[in-house]
Protein backbone atom coordinates (compact mmCIF):
# COMPACT_ATOMS: atom_id res chain seq x y z
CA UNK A 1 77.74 -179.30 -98.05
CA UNK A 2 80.99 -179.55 -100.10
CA UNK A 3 80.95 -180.10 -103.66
CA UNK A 4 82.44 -183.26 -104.63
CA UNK A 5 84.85 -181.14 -106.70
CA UNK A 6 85.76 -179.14 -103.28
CA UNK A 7 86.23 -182.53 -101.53
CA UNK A 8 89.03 -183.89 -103.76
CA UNK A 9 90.81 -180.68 -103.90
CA UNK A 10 91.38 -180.52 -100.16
CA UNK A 11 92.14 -184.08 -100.12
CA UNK A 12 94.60 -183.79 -103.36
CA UNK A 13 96.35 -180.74 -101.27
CA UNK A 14 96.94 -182.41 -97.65
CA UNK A 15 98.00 -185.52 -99.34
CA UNK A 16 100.50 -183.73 -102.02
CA UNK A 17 101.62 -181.53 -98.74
CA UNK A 18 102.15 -184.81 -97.07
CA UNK A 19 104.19 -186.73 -99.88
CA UNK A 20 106.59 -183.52 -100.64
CA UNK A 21 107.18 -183.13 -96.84
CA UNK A 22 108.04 -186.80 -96.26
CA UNK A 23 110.28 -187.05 -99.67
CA UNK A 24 112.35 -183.75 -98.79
CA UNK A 25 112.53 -184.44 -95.71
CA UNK A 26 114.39 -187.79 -96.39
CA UNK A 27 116.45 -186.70 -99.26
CA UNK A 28 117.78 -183.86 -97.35
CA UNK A 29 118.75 -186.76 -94.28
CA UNK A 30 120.13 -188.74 -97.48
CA UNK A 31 122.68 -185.72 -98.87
CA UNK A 32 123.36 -184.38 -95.37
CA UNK A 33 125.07 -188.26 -94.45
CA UNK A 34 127.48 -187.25 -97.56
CA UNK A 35 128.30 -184.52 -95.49
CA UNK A 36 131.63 -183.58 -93.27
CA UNK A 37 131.05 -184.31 -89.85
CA UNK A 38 133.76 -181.21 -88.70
CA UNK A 39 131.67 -178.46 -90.19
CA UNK A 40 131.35 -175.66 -87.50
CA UNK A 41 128.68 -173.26 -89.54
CA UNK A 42 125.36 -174.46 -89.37
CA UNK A 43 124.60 -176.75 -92.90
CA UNK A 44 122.76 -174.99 -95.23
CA UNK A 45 120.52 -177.50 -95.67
CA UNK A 46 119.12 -177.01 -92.05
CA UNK A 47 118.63 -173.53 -92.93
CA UNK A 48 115.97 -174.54 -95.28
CA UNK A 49 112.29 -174.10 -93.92
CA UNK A 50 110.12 -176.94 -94.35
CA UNK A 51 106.33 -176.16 -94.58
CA UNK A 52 104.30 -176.53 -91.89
CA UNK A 53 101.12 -179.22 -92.60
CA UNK A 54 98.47 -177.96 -93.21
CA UNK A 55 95.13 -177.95 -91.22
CA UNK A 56 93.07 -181.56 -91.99
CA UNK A 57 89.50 -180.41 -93.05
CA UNK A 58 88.13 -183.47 -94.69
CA UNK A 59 84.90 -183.48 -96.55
CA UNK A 60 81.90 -183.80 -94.59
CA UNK A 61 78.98 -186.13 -95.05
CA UNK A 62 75.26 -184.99 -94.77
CA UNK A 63 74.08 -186.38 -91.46
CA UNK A 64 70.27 -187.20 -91.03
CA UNK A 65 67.95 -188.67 -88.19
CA UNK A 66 65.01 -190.11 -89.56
CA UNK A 67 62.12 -190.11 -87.12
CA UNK A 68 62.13 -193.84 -86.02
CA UNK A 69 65.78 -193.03 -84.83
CA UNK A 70 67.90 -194.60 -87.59
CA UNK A 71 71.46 -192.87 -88.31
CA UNK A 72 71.91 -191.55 -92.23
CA UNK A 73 75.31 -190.22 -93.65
CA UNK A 74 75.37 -189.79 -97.13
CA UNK A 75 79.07 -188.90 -99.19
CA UNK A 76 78.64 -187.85 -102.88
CA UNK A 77 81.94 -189.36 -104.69
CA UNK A 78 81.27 -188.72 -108.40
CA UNK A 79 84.50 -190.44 -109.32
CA UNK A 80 82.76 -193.77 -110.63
CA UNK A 81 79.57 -194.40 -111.49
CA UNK A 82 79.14 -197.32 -108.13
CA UNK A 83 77.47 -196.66 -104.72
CA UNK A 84 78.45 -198.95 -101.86
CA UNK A 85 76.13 -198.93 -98.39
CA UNK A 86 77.03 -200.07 -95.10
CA UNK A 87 74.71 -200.34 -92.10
CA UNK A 88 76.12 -201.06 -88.57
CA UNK A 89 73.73 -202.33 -86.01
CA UNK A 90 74.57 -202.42 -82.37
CA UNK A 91 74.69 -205.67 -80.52
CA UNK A 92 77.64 -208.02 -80.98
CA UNK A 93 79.58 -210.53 -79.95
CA UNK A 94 80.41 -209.94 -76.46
CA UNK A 95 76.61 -209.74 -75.38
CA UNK A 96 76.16 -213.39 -76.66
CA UNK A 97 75.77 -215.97 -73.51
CA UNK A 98 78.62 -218.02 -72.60
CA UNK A 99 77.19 -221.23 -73.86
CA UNK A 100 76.68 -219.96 -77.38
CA UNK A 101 80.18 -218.23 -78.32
CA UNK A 102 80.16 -217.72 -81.77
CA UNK A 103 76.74 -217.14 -82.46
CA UNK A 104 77.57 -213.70 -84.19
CA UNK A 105 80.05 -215.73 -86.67
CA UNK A 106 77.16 -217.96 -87.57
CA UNK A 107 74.74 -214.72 -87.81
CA UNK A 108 76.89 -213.02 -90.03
CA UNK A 109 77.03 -215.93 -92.58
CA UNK A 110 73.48 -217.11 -92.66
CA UNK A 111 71.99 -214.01 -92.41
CA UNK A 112 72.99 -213.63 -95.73
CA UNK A 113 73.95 -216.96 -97.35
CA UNK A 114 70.40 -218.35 -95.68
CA UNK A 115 68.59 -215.50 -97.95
CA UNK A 116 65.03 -214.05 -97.45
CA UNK A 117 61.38 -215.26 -96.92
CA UNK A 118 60.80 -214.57 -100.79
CA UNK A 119 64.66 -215.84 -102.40
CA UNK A 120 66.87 -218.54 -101.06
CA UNK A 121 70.67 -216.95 -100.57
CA UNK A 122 71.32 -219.29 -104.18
CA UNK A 123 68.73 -217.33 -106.27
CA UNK A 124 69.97 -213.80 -104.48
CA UNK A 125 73.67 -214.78 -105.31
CA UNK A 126 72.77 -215.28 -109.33
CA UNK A 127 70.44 -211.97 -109.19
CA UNK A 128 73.69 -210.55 -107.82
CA UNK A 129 75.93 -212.19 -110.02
CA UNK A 130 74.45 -210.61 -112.97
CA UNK A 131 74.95 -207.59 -111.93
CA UNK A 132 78.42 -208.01 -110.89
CA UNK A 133 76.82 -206.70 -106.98
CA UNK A 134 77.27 -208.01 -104.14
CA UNK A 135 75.34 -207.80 -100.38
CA UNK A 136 77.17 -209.00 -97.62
CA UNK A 137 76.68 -209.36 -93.70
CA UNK A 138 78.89 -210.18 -91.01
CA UNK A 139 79.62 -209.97 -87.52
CA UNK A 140 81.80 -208.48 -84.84
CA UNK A 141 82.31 -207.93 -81.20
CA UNK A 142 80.06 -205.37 -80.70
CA UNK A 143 77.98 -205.08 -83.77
CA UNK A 144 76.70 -206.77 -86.70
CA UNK A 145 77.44 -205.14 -90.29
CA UNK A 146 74.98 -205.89 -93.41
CA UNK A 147 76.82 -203.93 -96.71
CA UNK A 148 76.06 -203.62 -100.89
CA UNK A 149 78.12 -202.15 -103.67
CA UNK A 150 76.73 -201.70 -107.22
CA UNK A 151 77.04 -199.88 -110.28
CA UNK A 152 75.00 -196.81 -110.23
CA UNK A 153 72.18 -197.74 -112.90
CA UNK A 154 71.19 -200.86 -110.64
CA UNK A 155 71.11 -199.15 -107.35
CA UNK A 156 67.51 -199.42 -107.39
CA UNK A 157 67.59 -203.31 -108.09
CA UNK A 158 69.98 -203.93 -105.37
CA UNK A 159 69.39 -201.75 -102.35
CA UNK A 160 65.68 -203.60 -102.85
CA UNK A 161 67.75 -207.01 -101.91
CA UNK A 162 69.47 -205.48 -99.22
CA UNK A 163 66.42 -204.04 -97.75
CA UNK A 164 65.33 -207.12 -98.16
CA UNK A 165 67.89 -209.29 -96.30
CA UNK A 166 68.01 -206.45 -93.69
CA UNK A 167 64.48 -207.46 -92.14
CA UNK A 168 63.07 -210.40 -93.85
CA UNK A 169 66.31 -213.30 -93.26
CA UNK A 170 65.14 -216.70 -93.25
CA UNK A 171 68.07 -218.65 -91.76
CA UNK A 172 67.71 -221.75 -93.67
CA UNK A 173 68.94 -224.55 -91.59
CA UNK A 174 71.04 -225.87 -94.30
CA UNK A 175 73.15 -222.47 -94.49
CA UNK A 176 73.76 -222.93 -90.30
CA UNK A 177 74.82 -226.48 -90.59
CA UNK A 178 77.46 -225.38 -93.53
CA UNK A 179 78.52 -222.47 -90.98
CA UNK A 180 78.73 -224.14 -88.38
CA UNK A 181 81.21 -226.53 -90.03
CA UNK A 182 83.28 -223.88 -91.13
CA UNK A 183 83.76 -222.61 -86.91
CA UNK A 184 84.45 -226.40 -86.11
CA UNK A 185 87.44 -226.37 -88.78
CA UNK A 186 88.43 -223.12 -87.93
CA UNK A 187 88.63 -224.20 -84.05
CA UNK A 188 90.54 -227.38 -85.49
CA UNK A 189 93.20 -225.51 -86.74
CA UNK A 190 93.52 -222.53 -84.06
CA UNK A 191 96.80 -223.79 -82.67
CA UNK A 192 98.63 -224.25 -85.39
CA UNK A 193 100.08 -220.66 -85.63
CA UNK A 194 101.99 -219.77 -82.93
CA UNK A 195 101.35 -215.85 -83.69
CA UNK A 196 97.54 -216.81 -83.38
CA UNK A 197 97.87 -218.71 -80.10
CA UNK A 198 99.95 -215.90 -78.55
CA UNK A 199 97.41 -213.30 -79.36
CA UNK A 200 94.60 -215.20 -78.30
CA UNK A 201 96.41 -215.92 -74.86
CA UNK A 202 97.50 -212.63 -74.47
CA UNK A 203 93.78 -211.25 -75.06
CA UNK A 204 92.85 -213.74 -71.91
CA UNK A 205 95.79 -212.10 -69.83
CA UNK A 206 94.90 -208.54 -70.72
CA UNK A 207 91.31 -208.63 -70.18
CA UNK A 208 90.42 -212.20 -68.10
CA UNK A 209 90.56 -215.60 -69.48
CA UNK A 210 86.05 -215.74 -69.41
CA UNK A 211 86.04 -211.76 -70.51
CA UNK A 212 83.81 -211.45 -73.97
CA UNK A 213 86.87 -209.45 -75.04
CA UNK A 214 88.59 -213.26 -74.75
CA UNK A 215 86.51 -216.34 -75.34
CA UNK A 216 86.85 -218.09 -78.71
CA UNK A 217 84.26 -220.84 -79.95
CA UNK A 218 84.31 -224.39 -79.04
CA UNK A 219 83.12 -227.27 -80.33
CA UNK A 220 80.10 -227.30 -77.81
CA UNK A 221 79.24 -223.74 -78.01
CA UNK A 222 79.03 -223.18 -81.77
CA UNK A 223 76.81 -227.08 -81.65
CA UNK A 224 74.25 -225.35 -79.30
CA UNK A 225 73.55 -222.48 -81.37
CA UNK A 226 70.28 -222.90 -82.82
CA UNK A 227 68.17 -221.17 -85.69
CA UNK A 228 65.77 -220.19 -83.01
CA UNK A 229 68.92 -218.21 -81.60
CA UNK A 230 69.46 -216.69 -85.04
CA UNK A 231 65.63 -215.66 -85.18
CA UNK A 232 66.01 -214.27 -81.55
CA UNK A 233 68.84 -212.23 -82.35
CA UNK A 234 67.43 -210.60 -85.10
CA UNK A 235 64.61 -209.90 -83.60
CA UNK A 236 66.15 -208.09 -80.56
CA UNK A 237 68.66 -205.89 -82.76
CA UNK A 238 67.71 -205.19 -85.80
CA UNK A 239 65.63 -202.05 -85.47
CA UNK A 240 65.85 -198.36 -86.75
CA UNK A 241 66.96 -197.03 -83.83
CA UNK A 242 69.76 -199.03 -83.24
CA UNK A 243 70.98 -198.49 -86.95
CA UNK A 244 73.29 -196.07 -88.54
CA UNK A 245 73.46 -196.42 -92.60
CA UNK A 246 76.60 -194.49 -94.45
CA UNK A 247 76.17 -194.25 -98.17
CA UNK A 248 78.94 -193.39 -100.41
CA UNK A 249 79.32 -192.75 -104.04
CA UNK A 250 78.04 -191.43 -107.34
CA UNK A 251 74.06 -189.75 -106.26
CA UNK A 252 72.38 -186.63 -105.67
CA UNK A 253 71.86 -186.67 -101.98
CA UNK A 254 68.63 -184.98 -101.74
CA UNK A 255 67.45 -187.83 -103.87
CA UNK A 256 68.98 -190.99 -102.16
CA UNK A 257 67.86 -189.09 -98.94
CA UNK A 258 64.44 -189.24 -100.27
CA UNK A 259 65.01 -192.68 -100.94
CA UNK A 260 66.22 -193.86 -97.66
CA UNK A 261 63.40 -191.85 -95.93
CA UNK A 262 60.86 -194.17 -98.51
CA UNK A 263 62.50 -197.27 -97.47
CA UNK A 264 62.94 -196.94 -93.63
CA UNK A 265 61.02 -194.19 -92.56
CA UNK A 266 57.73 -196.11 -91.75
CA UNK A 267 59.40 -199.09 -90.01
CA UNK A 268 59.07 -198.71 -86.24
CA UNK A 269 61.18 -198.11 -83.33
CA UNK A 270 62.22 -201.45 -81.53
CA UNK A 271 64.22 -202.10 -78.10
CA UNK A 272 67.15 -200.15 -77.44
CA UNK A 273 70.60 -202.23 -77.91
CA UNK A 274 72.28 -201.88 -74.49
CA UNK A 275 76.03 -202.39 -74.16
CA UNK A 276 76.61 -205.13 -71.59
CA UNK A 277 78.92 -204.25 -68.30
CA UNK A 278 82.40 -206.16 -68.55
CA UNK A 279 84.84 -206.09 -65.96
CA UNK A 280 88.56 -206.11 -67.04
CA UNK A 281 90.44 -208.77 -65.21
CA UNK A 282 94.15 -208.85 -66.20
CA UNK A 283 95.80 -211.79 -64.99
CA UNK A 284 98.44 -211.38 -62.10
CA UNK A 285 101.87 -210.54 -63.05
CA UNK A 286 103.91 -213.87 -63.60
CA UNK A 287 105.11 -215.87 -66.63
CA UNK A 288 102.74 -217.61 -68.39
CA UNK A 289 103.98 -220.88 -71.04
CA UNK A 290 103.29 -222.37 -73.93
CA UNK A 291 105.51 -225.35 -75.17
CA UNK A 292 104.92 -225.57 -78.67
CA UNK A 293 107.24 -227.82 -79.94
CA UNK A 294 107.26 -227.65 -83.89
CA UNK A 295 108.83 -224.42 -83.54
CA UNK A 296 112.28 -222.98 -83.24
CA UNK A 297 111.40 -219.78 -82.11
CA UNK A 298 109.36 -217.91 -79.82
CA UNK A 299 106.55 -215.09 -79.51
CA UNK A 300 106.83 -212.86 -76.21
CA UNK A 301 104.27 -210.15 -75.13
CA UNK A 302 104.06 -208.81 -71.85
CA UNK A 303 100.75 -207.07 -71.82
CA UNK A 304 98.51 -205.34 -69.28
CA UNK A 305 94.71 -203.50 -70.18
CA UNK A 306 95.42 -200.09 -71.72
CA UNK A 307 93.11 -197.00 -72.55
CA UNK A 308 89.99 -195.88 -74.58
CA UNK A 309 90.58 -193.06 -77.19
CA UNK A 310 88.47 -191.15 -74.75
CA UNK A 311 91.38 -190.88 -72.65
CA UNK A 312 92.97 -187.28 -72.02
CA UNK A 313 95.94 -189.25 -72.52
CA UNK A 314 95.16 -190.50 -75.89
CA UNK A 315 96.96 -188.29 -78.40
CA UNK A 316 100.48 -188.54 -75.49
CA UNK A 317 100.04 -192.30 -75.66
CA UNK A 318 100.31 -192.18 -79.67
CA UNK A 319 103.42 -190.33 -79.71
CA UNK A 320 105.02 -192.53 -76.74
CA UNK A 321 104.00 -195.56 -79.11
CA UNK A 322 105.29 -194.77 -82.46
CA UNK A 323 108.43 -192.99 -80.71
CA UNK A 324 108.97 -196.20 -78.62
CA UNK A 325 107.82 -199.19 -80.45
CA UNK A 326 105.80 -197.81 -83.48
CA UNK A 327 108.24 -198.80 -86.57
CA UNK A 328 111.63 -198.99 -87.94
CA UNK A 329 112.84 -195.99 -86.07
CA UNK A 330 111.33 -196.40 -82.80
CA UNK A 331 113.63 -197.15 -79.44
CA UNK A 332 112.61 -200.73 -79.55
CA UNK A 333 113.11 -201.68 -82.97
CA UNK A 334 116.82 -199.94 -83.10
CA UNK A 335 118.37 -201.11 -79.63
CA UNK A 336 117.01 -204.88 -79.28
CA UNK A 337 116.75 -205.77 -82.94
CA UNK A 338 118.98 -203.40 -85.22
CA UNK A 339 121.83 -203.26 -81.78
CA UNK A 340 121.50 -206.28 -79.89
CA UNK A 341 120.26 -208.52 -83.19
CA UNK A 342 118.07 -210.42 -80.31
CA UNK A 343 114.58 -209.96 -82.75
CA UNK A 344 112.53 -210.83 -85.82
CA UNK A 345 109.94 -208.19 -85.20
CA UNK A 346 109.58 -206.17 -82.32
CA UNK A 347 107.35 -203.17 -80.94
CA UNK A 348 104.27 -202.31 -79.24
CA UNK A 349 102.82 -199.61 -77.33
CA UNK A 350 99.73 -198.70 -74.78
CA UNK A 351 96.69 -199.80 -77.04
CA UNK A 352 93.44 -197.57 -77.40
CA UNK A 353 90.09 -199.45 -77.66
CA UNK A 354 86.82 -197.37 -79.10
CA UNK A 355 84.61 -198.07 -75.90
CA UNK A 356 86.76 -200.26 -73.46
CA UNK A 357 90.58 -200.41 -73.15
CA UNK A 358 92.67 -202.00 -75.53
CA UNK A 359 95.62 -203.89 -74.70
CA UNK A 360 98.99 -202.19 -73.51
CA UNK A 361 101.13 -204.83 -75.32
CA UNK A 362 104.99 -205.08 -76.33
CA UNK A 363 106.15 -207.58 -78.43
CA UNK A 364 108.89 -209.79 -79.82
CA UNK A 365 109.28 -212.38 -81.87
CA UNK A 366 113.25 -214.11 -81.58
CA UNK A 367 115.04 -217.58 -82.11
CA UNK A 368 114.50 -220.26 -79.08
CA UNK A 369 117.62 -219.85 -77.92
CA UNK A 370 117.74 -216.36 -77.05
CA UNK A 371 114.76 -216.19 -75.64
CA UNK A 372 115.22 -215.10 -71.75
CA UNK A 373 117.68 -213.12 -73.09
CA UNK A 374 115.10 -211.16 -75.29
CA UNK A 375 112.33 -210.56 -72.02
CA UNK A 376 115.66 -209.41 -70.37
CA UNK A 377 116.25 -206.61 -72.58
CA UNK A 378 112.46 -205.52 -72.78
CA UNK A 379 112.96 -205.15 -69.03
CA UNK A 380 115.90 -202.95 -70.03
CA UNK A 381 114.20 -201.02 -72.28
CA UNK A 382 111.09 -200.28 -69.91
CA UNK A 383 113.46 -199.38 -67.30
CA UNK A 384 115.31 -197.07 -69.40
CA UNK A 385 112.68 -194.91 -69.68
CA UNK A 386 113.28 -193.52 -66.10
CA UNK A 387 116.75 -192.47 -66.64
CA UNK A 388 116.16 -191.66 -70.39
CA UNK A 389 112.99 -190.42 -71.47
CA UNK A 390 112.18 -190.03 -74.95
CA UNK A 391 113.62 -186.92 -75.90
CA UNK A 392 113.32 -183.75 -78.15
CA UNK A 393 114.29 -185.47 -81.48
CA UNK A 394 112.25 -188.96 -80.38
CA UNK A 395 109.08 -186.93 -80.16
CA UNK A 396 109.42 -184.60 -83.48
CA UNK A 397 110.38 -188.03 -85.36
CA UNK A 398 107.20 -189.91 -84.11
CA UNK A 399 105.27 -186.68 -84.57
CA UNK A 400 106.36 -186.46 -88.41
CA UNK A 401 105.70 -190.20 -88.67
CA UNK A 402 102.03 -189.97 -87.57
CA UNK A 403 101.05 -186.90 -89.29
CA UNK A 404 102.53 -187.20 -92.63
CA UNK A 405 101.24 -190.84 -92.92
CA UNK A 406 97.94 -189.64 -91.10
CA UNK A 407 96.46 -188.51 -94.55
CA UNK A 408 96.78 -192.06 -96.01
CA UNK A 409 94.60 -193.27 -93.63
CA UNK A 410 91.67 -190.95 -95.22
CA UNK A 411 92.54 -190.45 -98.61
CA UNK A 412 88.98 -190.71 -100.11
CA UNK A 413 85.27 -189.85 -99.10
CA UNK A 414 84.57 -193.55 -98.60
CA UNK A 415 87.37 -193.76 -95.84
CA UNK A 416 86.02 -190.53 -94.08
CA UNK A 417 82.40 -191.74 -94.03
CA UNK A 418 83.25 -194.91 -92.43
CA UNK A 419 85.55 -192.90 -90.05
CA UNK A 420 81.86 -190.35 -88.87
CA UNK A 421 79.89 -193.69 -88.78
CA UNK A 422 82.85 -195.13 -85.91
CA UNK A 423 82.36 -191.58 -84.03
CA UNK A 424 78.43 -191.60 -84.11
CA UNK A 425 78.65 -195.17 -83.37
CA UNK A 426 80.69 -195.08 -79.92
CA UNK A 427 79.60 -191.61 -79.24
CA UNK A 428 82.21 -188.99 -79.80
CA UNK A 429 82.06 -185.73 -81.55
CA UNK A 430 81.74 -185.58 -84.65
CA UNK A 431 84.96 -183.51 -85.51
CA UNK A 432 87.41 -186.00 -83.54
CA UNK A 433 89.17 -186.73 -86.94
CA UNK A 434 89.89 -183.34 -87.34
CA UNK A 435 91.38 -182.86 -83.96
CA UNK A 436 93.69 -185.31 -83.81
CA UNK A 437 95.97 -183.79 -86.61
CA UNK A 438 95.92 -180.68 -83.18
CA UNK A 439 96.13 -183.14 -80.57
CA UNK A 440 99.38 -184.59 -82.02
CA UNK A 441 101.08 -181.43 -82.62
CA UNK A 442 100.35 -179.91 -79.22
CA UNK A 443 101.94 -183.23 -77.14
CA UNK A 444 105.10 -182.65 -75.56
CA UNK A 445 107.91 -183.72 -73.97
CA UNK A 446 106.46 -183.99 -70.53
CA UNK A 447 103.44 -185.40 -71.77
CA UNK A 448 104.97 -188.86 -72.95
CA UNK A 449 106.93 -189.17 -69.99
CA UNK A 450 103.66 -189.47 -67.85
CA UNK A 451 102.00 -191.40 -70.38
CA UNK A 452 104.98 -194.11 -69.88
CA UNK A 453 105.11 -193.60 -66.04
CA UNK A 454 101.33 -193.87 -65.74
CA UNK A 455 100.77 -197.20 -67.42
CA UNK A 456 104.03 -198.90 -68.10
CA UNK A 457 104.17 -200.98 -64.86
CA UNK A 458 106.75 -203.57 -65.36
CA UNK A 459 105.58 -205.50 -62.39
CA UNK A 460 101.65 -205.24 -63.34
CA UNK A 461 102.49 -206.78 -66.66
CA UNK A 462 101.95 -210.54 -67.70
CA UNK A 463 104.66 -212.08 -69.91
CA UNK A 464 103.41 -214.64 -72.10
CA UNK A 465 105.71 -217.28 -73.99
CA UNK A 466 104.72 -219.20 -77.10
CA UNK A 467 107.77 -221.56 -78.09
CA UNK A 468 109.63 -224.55 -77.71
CA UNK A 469 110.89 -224.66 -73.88
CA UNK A 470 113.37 -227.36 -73.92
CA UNK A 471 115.11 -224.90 -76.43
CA UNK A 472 115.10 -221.36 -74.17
CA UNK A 473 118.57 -219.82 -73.04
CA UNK A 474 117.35 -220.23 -70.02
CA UNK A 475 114.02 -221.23 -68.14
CA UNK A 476 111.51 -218.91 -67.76
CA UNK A 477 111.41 -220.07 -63.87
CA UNK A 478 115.23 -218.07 -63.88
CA UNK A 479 113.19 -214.62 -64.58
CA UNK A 480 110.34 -215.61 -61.29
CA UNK A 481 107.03 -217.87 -61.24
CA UNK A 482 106.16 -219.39 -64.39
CA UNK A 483 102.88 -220.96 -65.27
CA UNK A 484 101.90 -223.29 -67.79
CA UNK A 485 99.18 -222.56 -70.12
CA UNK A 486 96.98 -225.61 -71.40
CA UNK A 487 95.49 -224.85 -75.00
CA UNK A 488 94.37 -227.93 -75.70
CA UNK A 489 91.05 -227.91 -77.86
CA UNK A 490 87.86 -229.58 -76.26
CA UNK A 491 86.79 -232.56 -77.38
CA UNK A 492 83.35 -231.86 -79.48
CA UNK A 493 80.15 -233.12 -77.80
CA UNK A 494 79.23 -236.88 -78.28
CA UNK A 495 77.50 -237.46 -81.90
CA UNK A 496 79.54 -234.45 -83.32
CA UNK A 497 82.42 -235.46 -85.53
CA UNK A 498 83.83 -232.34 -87.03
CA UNK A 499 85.06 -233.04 -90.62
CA UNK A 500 88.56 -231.66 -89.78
CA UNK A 501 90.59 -233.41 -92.72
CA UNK A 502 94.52 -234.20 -91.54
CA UNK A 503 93.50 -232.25 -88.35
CA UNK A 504 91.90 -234.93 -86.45
């Protein structure tokens, strides 16, 4: 195992490679603008030889499988004297029934604000308090996080509480009913941000308007969920074997291993989480509307379902993305914002999901009034790419992009760790990270122009428009068949008044 010494160093090095690449590389653009254009020699500043990257070899955490099946990876990080834990546990939000959406969101809240069988979550928040700690749980769509961070010298105290609130929750009704209230504002205010509405719509289009991947609480769903529920949960999950623990910080790892093994080694194997079969069912291609009318613009994504990062075409579909809608520099942003002025933001790409497709989505945000005039030119831009496909320079621009920002993305141990815990998680190798720094550098030309041609359907894509219609260029029902999206919020069940303030 690396020393912790050994881990920085290789860290410091890729990430001062990085910097001095990306800041010569734009000062030399800078001084050869100054330039004459009529030179016929080749500049001497293209003579100069940048340095290659070098190879990404991160530091690796010390991975352990404790008999009952539990996940351990343990990073040393000596640079301050804290330790922070995280364990994931499979089973999340998309395997909750339909008549109980948002029972994870409660979960996550009570499981820790509703404390233990010993400590109420009041006495565990002044025991952590003094100690300037903290233990936290949450939840997400296809696992349920419980986390602590402390100072080194009261690791013992705390990992005790989080062991503790890890199998022994008490879900005190009190600590539901507060959560609960805190969904039924939440859905209250969920179309007040157009950005919000539009991503939530466009999650429906992509993936099917009842898919888990979709649904959002409602006033019924979140009222039904019970403590019983909570209890039932946890008691379904929450076992070794569907654990995996990543510990990170100042510690000897034989010792914490020791430690771990103490803790969790003698608590039994339960039932196996199973991940639930979900079938993606995009919505046909057509325009779909939203009149919001306390707006004077307008948020447009077309999207269809995209890919896993399993996909062969993964590491292609990254370099199509940035090249094509991934920043300031990308196709997108320079001919409909920067040429045509039509755009606020704009961009997008074929999205990669860990264990289902994301959501191929393009995007633009312009004023009302140019708003037909906006979907026109992504249709422009999409069919561009058959008579000009990104070329030579596109590709080496997006490549530099990704790769020299690629190290800011794992800059210390902590960020690696939680990188290995994704990979053991959804089951891909182990050395995927280090790969990808490989599978960027050996895409080419040919590659992103199949990537585009194999997903970017224009006629498979649904076009969804948040905005105020009375105010479009045009109407939508100019571009072909428009329909008209209700989001009106369901009344809450009779007895339940939500305390929603000015948002009645």
């Amino acid at each position: 195992m690396w020393t912790t010494m050994k881990m920085k160093r290789a860290l410091s090095s890729w990430f001062a490679v990085a910097v001095l690449v990306a800041i010569f590389g734009s000062s030399l653009q800078l001084w050869a603008q100054t330039q004459s254009q009529t030179q016929t020699s080749t500049p001497a500043w293209q003579q100069i030889s940048i340095p290659k990257l070098p190879e990404f070899h991160p530091p690796q955490p010390k991975r352990i499988v404790l008999p009952n099946g539990m996940v351990v990876f343990l990073q040393e990080d000596h640079e301050l004297p804290m330790i922070d834990g995280t364990a994931r546990i499979r089973g999340g939000e998309r395997s909750v029934p339909a008549k109980t959406v948002g029972l994870t969101d409660v979960y996550g809240e009570v499981w820790r604000t509703g404390g233990t069988k010993t400590q109420t979550g009041d006495q565990l928040d002044d025991f952590l308090e003094q100690r300037a700690a903290k233990v936290e749980t949450g939840g997400g769509p296809d696992s349920t996080t419980a986390s602590f961070s402390c100072l080194k010298e009261d690791f013992d105290d705390v990992f005790r509480v989080f062991v503790d609130v890890l199998r022994n929750p008490e879900f005190r009704a009190e600590k539901i009913e507060i959560a609960q209230k805190g969904l039924y504002d939440g859905i209250s205010r969920r179309n007040d941000d157009p950005s919000q509405i539009a991503g939530r719509e466009a999650a429906k289009l992509a993936y099917g308007a009842n898919s888990p991947y979709a649904r959002t609480p409602e006033y019924a769903t979140v009222a039904a969920i019970t403590r019983q529920d909570l209890i039932d949960w946890h008691a379904k999950y929450v076992h070794p074997n569907n654990i995996i623990i990543g510990v990170v910080g100042d510690f000897d790892s034989a010792k914490m291993e020791a430690r771990l093994r103490e803790a969790f080694a003698s608590w039994p194997k339960g039932q196996k989480a199973t991940d639930p079969e979900i079938k993606i069912e995009p919505a046909k291609s057509a325009y779909y509307e939203v009149d919001k009318t306390d707006v004077n613009q307008s948020n447009i994504q077309m999207v269809a379902p995209g890919i896993t990062r399993k996909s062969p075409d993964y590491f292609a579909a990254s370099v199509f993305n940035e090249a094509f809608g991934g920043g300031f520099s990308s196709r997108l942003f320079g001919d409909i914002r920067t040429t045509k002025g039509l755009a606020y933001a704009v961009g997008g790409g074929i999205g990669a999901g860990w264990d289902h497709p994301g959501i191929l989505r393009l995007m633009v945000s312009t004023k009302s009034k140019t708003t037909v005039e906006s979907i026109q030119a992504l249709d422009e831009e999409i069919a561009d790419l058959k008579k000009r496909p990104i070329d030579d320079e596109e590709i080496k621009r997006a490549k530099d992009s990704i790769l020299n920002s690629f190290v800011f993305r794992f800059d210390s141990p902590e960020k690696v760790l939680q990188e290995k815990m994704a990979y053991e998680f959804y089951g891909y190798p182990l050395d995927f990270l280090e790969n990808f720094q490989k599978g960027i550098e050996k895409v080419t030309k040919e590659n992103v122009a199949g990537v585009a041609a194999k997903y970017l359907h224009r006629d498979q894509m649904a076009v969804l428009v948040v905005g105020h219609v009375s105010e479009f260029d045009k109407p939508l029902s100019s571009l072909g068949t428009v329909k008209k999206l209700d989001i009106t919020i369901p009344a809450p069940p009779p007895g339940l008044v939500p305390d929603q303030g000015e948002h009645e």
